[in-house]
N, C-alpha and C. Protein backbone atom coordinates (compact mmCIF):
# COMPACT_ATOMS: atom_id res chain seq x y z
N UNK A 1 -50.10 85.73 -138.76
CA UNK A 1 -49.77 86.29 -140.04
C UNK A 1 -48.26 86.47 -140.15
N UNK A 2 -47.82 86.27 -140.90
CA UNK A 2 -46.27 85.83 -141.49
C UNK A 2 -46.26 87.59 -142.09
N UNK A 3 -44.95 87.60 -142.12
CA UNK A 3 -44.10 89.34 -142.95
C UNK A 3 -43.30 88.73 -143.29
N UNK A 4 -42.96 88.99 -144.81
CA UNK A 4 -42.15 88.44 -145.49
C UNK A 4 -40.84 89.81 -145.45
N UNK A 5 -39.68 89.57 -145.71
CA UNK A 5 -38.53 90.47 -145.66
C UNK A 5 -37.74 90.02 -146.77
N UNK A 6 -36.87 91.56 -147.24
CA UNK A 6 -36.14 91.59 -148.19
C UNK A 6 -35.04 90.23 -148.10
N UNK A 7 -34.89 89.54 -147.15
CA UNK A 7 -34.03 88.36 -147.12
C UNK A 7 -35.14 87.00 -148.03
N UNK A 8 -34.51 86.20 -148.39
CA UNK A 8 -35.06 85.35 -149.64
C UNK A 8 -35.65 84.29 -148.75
N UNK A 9 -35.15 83.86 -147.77
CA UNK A 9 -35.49 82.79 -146.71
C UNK A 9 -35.98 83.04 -145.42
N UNK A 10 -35.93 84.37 -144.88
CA UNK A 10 -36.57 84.44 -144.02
C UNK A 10 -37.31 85.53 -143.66
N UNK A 11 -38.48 85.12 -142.67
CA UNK A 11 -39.80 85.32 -142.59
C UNK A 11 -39.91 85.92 -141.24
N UNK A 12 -40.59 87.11 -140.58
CA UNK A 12 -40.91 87.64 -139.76
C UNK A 12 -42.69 87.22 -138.64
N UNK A 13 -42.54 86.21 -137.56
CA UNK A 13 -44.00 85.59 -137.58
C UNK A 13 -44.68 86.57 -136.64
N UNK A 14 -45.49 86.09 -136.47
CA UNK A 14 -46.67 86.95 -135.67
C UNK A 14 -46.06 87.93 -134.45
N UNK A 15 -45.02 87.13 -133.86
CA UNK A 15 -44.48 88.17 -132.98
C UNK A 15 -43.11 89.19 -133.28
N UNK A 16 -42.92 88.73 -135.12
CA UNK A 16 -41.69 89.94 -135.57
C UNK A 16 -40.69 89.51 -135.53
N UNK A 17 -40.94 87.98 -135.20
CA UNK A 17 -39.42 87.23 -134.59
C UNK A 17 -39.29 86.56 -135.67
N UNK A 18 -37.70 87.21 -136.20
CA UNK A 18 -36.57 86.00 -137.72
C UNK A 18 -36.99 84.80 -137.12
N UNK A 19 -37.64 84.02 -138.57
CA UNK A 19 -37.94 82.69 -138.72
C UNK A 19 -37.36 82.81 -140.22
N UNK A 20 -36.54 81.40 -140.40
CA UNK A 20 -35.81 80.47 -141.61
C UNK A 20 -37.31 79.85 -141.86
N UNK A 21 -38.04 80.52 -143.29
CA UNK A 21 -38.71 80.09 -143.92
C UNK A 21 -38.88 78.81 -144.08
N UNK A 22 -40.41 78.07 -144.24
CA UNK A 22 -40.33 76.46 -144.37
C UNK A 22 -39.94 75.48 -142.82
N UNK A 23 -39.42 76.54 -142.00
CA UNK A 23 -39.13 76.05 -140.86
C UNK A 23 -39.54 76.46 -139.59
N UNK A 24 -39.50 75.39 -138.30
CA UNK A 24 -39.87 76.17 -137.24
C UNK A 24 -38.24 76.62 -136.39
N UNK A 25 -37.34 77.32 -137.16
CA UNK A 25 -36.51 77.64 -136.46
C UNK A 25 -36.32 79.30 -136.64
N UNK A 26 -35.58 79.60 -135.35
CA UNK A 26 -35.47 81.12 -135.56
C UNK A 26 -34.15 81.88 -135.96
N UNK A 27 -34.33 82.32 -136.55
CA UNK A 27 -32.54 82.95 -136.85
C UNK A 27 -31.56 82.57 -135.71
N UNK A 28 -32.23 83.57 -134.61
CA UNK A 28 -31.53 83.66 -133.59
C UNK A 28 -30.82 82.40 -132.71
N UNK A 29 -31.49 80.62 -133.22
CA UNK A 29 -30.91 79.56 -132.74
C UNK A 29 -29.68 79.45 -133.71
N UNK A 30 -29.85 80.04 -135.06
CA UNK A 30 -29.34 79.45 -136.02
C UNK A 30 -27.47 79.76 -135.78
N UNK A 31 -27.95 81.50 -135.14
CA UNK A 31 -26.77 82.39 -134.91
C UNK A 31 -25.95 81.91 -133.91
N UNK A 32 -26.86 81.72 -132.65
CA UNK A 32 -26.41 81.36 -131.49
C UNK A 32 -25.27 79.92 -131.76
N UNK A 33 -25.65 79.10 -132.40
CA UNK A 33 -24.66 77.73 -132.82
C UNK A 33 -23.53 77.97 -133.35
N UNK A 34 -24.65 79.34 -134.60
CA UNK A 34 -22.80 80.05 -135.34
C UNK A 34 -21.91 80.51 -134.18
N UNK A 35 -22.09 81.01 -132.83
CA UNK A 35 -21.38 81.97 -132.21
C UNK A 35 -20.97 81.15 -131.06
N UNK A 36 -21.85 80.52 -130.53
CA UNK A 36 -21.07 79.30 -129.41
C UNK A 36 -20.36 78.60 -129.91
N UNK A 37 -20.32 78.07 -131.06
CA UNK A 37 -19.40 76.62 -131.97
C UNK A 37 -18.02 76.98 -132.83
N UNK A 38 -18.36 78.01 -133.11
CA UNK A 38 -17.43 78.63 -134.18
C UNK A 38 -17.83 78.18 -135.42
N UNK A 39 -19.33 77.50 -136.18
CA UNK A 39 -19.71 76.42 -137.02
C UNK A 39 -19.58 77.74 -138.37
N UNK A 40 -18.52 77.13 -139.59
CA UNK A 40 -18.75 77.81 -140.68
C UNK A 40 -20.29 77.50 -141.29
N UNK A 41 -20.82 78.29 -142.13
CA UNK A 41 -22.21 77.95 -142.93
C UNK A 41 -22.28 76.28 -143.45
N UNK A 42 -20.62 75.75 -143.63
CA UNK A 42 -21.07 74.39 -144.32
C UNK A 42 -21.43 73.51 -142.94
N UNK A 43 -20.43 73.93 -141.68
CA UNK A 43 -20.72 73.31 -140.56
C UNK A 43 -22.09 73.28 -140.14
N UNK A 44 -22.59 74.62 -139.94
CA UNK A 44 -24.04 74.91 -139.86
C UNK A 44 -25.16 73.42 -140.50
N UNK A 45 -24.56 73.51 -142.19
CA UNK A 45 -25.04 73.00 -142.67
C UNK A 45 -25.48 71.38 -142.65
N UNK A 46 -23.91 71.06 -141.80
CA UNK A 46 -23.79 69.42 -141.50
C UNK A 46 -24.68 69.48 -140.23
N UNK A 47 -24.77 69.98 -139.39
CA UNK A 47 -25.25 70.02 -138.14
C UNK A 47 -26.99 70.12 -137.86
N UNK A 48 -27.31 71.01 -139.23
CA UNK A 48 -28.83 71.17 -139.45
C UNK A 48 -29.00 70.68 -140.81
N UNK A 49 -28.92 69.17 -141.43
CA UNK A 49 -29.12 68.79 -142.55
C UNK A 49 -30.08 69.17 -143.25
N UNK A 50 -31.22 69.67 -142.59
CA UNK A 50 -32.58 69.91 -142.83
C UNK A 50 -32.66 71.23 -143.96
N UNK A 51 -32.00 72.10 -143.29
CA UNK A 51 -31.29 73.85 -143.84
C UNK A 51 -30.65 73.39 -145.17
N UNK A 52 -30.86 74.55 -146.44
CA UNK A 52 -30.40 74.61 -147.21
C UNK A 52 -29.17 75.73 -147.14
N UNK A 53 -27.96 75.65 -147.57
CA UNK A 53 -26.75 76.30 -147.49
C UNK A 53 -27.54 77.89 -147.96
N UNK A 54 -28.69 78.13 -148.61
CA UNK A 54 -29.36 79.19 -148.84
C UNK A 54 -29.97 80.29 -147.81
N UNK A 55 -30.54 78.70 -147.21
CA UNK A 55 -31.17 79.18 -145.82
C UNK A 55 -30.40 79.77 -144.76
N UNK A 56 -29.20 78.72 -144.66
CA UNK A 56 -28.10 78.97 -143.51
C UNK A 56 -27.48 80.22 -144.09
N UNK A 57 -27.25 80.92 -145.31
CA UNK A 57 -26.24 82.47 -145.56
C UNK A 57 -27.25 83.44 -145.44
N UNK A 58 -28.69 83.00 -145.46
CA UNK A 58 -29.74 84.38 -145.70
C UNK A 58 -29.74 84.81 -143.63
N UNK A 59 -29.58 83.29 -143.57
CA UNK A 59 -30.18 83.73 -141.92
C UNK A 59 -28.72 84.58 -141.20
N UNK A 60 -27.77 84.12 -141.68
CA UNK A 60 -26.20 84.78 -141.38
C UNK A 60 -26.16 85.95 -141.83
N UNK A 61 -26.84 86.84 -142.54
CA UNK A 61 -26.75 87.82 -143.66
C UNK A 61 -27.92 88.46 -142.82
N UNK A 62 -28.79 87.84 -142.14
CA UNK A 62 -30.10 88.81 -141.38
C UNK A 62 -29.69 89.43 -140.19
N UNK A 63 -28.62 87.98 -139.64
CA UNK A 63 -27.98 88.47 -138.44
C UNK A 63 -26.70 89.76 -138.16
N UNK A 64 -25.79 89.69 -139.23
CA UNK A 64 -25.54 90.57 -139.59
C UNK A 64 -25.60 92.15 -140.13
N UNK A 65 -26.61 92.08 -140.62
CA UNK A 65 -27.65 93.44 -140.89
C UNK A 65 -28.45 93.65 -140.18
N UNK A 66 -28.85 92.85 -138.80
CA UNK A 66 -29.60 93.42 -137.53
C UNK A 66 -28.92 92.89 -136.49
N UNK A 67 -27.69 92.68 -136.12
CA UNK A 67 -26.53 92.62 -135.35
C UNK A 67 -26.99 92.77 -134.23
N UNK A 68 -27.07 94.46 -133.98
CA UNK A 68 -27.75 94.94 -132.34
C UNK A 68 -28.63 94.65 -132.23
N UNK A 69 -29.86 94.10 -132.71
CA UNK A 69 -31.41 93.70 -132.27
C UNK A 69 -31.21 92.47 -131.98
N UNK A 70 -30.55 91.67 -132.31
CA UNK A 70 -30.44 89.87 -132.31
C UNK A 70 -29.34 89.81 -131.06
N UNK A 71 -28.22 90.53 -130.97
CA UNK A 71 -27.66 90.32 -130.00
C UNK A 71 -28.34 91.08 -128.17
N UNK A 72 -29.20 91.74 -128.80
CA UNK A 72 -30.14 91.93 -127.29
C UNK A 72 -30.64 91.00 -126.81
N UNK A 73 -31.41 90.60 -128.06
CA UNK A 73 -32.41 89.15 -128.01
C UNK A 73 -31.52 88.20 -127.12
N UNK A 74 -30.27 87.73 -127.81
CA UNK A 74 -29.25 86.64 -127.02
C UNK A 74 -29.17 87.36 -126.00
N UNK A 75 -28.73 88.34 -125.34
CA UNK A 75 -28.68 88.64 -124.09
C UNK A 75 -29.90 88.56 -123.09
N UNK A 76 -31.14 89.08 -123.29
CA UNK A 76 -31.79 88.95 -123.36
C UNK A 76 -32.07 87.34 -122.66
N UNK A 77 -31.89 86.04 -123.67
CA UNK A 77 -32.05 85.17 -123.54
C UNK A 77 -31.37 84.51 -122.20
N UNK A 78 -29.60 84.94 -122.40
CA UNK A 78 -29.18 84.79 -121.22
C UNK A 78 -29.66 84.90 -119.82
N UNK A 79 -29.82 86.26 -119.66
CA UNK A 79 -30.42 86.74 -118.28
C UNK A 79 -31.74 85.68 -117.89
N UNK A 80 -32.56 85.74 -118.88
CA UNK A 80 -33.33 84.27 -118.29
C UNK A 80 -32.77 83.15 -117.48
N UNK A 81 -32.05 82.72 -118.44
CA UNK A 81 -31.51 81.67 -118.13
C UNK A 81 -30.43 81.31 -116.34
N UNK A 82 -29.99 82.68 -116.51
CA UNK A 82 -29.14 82.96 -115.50
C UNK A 82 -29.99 82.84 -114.29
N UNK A 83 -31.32 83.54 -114.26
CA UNK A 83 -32.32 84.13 -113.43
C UNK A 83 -33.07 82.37 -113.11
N UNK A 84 -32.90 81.85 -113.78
CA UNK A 84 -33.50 79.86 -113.86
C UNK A 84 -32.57 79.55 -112.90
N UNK A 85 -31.26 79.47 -112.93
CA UNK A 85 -30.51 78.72 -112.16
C UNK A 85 -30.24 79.42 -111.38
N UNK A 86 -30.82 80.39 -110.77
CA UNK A 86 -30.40 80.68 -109.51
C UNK A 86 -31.38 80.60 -108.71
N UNK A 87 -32.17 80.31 -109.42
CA UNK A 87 -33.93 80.12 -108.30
C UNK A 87 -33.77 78.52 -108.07
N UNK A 88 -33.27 77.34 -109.06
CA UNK A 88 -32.87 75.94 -109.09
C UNK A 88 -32.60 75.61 -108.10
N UNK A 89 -32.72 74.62 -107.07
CA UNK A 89 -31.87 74.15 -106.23
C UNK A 89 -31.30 73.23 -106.30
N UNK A 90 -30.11 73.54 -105.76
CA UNK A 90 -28.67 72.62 -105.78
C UNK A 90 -29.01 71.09 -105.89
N UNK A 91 -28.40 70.77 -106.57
CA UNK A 91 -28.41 69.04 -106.58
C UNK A 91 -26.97 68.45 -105.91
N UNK A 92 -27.52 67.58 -105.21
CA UNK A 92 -26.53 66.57 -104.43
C UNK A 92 -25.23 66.90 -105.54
N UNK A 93 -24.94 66.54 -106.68
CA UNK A 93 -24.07 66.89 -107.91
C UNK A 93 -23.27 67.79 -107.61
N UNK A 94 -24.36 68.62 -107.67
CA UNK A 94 -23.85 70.30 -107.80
C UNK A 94 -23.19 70.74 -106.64
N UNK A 95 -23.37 70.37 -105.68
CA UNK A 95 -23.23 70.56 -104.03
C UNK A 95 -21.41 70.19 -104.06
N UNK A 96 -21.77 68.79 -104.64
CA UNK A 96 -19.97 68.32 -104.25
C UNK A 96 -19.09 68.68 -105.38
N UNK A 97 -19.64 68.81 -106.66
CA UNK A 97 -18.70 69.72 -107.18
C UNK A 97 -18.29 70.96 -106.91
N UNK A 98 -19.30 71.62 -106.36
CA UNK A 98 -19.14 73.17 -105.57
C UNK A 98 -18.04 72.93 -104.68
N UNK A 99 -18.18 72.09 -103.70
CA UNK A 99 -17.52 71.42 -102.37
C UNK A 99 -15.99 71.41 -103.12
N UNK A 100 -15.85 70.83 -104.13
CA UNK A 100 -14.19 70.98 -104.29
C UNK A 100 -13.97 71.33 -105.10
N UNK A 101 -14.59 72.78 -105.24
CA UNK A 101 -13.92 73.96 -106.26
C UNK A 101 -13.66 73.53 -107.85
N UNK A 102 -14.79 72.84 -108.36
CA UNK A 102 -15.03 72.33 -109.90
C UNK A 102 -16.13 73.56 -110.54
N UNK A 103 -16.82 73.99 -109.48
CA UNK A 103 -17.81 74.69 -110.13
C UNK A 103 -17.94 75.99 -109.18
């Protein structure tokens, strides 16, 4: 079951998690591109042709007005990620870039 929110484009799904209406994307990828890339909304826009410049300011405008909940989430996300590559084992790659101080 979908929750619709005072934002025009996006949609709250079964687990409460910002979804860009019409789509299977979540705010929080949308943000994350804004914040790793530096991508203005039109950049956004070139990058996800799919997104309407509507879609891309409502989801910027959600992130913004729930700032601290979305940036847990990204943290959040991190620590996973962090917690992945350290259980990973080294690849031959990884080994000799380690080996001369690249990584």
């Amino acid at each position: 079951m979908l929750s619709e929110t005072r934002y025009e484009h996006i949609i709250l799904n079964e687990a409460h998690v910002p979804m860009i209406a019409g789509t299977t994307m979540k705010v929080v990828e949308l943000v994350l591109d804004h914040l790793a890339y530096g991508w203005s909304p039109e950049e956004l826009h070139f990058q996800h042709p799919d997104l309407t410049l509507g879609q891309i300011h409502s989801a910027l405008a959600y992130y913004w007005d729930h700032k601290a909940e979305l940036d847990y989430d990204i943290e959040q996300r991190l620590q996973v990620v962090d917690q992945l590559q350290q259980t990973m084992p080294s690849t031959s790659l990884a080994e000799r870039l380690k080996a001369r101080g690249r990584i």
